[in-house]
Protein backbone atom coordinates (compact mmCIF):
# COMPACT_ATOMS: atom_id res chain seq x y z
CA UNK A 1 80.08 87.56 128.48
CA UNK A 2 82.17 90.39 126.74
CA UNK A 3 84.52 89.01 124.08
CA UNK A 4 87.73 90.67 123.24
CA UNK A 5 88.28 92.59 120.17
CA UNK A 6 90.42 91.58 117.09
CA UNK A 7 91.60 93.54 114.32
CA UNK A 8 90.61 92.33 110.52
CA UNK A 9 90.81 94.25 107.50
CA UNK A 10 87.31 94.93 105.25
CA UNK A 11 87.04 92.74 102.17
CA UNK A 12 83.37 93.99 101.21
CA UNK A 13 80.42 95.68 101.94
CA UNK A 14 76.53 94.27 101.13
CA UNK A 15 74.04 96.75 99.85
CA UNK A 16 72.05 97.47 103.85
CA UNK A 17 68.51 96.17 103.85
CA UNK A 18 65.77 96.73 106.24
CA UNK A 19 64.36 93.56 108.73
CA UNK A 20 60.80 93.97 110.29
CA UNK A 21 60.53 93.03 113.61
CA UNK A 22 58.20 93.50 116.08
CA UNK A 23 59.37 95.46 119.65
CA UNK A 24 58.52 95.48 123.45
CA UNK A 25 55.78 97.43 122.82
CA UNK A 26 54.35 95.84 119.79
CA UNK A 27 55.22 98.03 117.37
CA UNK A 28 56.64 97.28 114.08
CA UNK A 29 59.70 98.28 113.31
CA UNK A 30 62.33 98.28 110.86
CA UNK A 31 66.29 97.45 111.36
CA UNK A 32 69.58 97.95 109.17
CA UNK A 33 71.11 94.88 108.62
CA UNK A 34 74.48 94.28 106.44
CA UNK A 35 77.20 91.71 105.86
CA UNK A 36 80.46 92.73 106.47
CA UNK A 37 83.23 90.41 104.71
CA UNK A 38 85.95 90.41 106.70
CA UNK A 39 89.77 88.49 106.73
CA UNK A 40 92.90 88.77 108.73
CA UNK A 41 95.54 91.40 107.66
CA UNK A 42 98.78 90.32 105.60
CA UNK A 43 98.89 89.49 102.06
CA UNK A 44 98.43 85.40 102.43
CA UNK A 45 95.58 85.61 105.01
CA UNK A 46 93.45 82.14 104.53
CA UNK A 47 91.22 83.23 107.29
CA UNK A 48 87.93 85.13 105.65
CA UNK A 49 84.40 85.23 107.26
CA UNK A 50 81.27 87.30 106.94
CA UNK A 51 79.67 88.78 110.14
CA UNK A 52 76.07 90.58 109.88
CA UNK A 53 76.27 93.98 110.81
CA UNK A 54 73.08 95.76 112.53
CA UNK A 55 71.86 99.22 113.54
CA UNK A 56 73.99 102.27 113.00
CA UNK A 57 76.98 100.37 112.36
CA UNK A 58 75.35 98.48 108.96
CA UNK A 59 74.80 102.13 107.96
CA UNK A 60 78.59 103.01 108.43
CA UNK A 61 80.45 102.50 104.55
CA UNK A 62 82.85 100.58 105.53
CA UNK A 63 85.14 100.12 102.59
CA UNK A 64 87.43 97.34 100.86
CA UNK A 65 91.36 97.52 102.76
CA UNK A 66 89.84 99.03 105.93
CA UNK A 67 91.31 97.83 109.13
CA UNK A 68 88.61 97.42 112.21
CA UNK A 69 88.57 96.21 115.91
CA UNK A 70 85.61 94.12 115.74
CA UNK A 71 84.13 92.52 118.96
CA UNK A 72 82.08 89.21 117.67
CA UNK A 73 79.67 86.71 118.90
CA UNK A 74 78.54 83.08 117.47
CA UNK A 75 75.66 81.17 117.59
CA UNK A 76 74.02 78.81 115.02
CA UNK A 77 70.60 77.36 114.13
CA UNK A 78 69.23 74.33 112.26
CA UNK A 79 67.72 75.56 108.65
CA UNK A 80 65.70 72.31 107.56
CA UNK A 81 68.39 69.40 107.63
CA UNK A 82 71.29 72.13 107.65
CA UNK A 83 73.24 73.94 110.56
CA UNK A 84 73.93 77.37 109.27
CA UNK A 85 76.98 79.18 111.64
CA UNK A 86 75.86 82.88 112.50
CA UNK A 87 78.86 85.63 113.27
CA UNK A 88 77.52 88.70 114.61
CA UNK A 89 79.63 91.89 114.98
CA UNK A 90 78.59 93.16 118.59
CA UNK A 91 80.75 96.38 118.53
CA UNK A 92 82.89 97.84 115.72
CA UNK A 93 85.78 100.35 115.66
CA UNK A 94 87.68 101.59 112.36
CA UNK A 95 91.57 101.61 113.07
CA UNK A 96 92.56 104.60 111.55
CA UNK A 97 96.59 104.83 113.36
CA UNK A 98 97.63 100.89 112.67
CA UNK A 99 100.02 100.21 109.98
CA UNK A 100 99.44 97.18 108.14
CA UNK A 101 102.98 96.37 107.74
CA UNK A 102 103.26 95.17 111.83
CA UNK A 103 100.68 93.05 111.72
């Protein structure tokens, strides 16, 4: 299922660190990962979230105040007597013609 995009403006950037994983051929291999901190635009926006970035796009220095059309997905899993929430960003676009004051 492809989810719609949304617009959010950047809050933060983590430093991009590598994940081993194994692929369909068996070789090892290493992957960008990042978190992306991310809230609605406006000055009183209550709604922040972090999203984990991979590939090219964890690469990309994104930067604190810029906007982006992010396409997300959710999922979760159980880690020991916790569920942890995971926000993926499946595509992601930097807005470079959207004025904030509209939105």
């Amino acid at each position: 299922m492809e989810y719609p995009f949304f617009v959010y403006e950047v809050l933060g950037l983590s430093n991009v660190k590598r994940v081993d994983f194994i692929d369909q051929d068996g070789e090892k291999r290493c992957y960008p990962k990042a978190q992306l901190e991310l809230k609605q635009p406006g000055k009183f926006s209550l709604n922040n979230f972090t999203a984990t970035l991979w590939g090219k796009a964890a690469l990309h220095p994104f930067k604190k105040g810029d906007l982006v059309a992010v396409q997300l997905s959710f999922g979760g899993y159980h880690k020991g007597e916790d569920f942890v929430n995971d926000i993926t960003v499946d595509d992601i676009k930097l807005v470079r013609d959207l004025d904030k004051q509209y939105l």
